[in-house]
Protein backbone atom coordinates (compact mmCIF):
# COMPACT_ATOMS: atom_id res chain seq x y z
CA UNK A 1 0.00 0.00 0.00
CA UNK A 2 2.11 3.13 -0.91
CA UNK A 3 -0.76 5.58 -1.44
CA UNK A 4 -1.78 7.27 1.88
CA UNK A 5 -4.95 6.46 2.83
CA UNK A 6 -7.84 9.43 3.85
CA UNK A 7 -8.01 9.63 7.31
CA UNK A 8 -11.33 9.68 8.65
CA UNK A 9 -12.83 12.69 10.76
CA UNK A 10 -14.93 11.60 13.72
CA UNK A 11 -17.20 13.38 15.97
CA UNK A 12 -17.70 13.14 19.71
CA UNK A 13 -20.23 9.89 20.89
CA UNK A 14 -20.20 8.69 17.05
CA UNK A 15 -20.40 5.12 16.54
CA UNK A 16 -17.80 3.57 14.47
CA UNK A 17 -19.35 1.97 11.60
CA UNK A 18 -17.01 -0.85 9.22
CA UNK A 19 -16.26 2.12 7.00
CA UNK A 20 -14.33 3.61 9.85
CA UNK A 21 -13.23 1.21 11.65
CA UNK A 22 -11.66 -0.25 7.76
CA UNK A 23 -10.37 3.82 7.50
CA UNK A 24 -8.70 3.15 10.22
CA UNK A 25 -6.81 -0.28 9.80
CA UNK A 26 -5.84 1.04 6.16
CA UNK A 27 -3.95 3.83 8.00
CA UNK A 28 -2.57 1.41 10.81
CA UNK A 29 -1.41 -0.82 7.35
CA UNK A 30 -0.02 1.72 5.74
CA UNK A 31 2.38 3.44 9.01
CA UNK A 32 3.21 -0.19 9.62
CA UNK A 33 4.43 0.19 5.71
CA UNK A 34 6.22 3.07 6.22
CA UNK A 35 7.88 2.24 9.38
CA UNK A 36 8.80 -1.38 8.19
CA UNK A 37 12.35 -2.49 7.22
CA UNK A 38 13.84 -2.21 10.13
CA UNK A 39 16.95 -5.43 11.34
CA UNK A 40 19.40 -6.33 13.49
CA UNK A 41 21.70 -8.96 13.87
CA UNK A 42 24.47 -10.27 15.60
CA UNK A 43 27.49 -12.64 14.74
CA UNK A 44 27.61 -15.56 17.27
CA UNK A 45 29.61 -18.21 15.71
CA UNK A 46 32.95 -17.07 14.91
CA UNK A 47 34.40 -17.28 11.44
CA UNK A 48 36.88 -17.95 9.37
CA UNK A 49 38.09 -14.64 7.16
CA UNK A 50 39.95 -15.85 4.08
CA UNK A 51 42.57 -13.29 3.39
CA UNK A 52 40.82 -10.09 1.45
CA UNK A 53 37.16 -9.99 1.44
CA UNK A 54 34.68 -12.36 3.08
CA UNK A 55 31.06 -11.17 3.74
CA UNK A 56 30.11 -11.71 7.02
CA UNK A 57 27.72 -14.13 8.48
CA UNK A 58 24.98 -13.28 11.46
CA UNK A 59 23.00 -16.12 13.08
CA UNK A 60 21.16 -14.38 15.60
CA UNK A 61 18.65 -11.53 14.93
CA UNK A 62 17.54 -8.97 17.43
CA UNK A 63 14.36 -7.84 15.17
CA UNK A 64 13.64 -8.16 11.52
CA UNK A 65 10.25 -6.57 10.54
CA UNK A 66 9.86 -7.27 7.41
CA UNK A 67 11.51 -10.95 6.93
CA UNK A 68 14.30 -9.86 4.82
CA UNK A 69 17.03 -11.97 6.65
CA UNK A 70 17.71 -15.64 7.11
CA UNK A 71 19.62 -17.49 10.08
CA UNK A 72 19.64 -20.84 7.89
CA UNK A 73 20.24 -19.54 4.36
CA UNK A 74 22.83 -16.66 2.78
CA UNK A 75 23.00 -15.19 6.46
CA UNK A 76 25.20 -12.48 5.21
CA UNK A 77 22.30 -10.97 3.48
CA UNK A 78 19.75 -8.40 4.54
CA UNK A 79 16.89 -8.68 0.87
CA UNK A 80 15.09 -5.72 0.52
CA UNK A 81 11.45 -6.32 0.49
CA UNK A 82 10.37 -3.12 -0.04
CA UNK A 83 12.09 -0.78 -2.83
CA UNK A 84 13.53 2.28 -0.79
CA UNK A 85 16.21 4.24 0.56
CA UNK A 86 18.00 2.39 3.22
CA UNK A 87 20.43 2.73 6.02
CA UNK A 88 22.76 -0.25 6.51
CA UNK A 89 25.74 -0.04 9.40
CA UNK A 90 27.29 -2.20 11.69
CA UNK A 91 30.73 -3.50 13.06
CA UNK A 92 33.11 -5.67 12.41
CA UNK A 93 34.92 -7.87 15.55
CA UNK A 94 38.34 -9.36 14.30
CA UNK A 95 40.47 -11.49 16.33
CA UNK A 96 44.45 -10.18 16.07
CA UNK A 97 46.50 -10.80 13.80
CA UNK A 98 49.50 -8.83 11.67
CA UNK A 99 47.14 -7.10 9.73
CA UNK A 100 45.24 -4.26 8.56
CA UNK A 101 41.70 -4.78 8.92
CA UNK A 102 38.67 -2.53 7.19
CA UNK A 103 35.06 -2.91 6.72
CA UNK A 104 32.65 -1.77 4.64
CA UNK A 105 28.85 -2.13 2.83
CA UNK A 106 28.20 -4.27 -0.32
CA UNK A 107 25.18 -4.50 -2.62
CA UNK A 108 24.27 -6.88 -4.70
CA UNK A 109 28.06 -8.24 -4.26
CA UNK A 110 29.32 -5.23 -6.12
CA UNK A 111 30.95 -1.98 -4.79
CA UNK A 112 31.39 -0.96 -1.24
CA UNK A 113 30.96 2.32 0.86
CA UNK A 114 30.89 3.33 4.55
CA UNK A 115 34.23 1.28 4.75
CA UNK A 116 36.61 1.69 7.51
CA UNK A 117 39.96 0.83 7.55
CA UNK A 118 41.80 0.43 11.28
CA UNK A 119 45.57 -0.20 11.70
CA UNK A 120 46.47 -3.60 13.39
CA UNK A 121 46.45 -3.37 17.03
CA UNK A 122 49.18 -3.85 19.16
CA UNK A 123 47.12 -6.67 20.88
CA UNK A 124 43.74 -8.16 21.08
CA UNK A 125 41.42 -8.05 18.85
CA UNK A 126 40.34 -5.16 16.30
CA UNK A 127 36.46 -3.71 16.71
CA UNK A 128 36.19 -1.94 12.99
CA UNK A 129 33.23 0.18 12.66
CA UNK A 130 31.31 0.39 9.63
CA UNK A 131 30.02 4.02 9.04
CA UNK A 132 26.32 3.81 7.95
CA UNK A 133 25.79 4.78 4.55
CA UNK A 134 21.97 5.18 2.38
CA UNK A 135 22.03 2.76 -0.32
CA UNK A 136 19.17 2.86 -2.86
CA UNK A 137 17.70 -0.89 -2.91
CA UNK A 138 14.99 -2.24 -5.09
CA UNK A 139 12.63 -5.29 -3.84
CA UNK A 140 14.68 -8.10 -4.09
CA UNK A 141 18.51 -6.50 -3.54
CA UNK A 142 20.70 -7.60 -0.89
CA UNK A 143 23.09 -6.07 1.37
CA UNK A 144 25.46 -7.57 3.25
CA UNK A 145 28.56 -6.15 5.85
CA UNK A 146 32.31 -7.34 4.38
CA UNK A 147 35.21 -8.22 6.24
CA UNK A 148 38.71 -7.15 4.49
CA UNK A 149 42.17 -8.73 6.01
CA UNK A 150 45.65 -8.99 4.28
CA UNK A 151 47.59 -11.36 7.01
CA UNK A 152 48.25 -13.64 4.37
CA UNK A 153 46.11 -16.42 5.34
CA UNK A 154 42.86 -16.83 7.20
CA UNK A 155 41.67 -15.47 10.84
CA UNK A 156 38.74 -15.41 12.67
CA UNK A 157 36.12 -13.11 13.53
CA UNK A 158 35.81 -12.85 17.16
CA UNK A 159 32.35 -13.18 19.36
CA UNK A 160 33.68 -11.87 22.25
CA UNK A 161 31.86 -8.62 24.04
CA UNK A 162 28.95 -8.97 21.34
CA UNK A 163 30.71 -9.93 18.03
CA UNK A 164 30.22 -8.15 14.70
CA UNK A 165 26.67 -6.41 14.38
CA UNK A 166 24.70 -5.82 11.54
CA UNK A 167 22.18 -3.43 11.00
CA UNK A 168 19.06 -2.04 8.16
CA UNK A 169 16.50 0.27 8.26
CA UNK A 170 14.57 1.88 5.58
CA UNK A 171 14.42 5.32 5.35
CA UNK A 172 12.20 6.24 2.88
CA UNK A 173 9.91 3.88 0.45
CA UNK A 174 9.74 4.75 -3.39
């Protein structure tokens, strides 16, 4: 439904007939509409990060409104299911290693934006944030968070104090 509905004028002590009463679950349909899109997810099985870019995997969701991510198929994914503007950030949790690490958001597996780039750490592990960016997505695109490393050979993301976090929320319908 993206055409706003009429919203209905009432009076004081007037009975709500099934005209209104449907007037007023067509505007409750439509702000659900509006306000949909929304996800967040979490990484909590750490993974293995081939050396330079690996999309990231979340298994656990904190909320995902409109169904557009799976924690059993292509969990790196967040499909659009409505055609919009969206915001997409998050973070990616490396474990050390003698590396560079950066970050960043890819649609559709091409490009990337909002990427991040931190210097190796002098120990631990490396927390890169991924700026949020607006990426136009039609019904049916996919966005994902990916994980860049040069160390030469694989590492793992780390779960510890929350993991990587992924995160999309529409901003404006079209």
């Amino acid at each position: 439904m993206s055409t706003v509905p009429t919203i209905p004028s009432f009076t004081v002590g007037q009975i709500l007939g099934a005209a209104s009463l449907q007037a007023l679950a067509d505007m409750e349909t439509w702000l659900g509409y509006k306000l949909g899109g929304l996800f967040q997810a979490k990484q909590t099985v750490a993974q293995s990060l081939a050396n330079g870019d690996t999309a990231i995997t979340f298994s656990s969701e904190d909320y995902d409104t409109d169904g557009g991510h799976s924690t059993s198929s292509l969990t790196s994914r967040y499909t659009a299911q409505t055609s919009g503007l969206y915001w997409a950030w998050g973070t990616v949790h490396f474990t050390n290693a003698n590396t560079d690490y950066a970050a960043f958001i890819r649609v559709n597996n091409s490009g990337g934006s909002g990427g991040t780039r931190v210097p190796k750490p002098a120990s631990g592990d490396a927390l890169v944030p991924v700026i949020p960016v607006l990426v136009t997505l039609n019904a049916g695109d996919f966005v994902e968070i990916v994980a860049r490393q040069a160390s030469g050979g694989a590492i793992n993301s780390s779960v510890a104090s929350g993991g990587s976090l992924f995160g999309v929320a529409i901003a404006r319908p079209l």
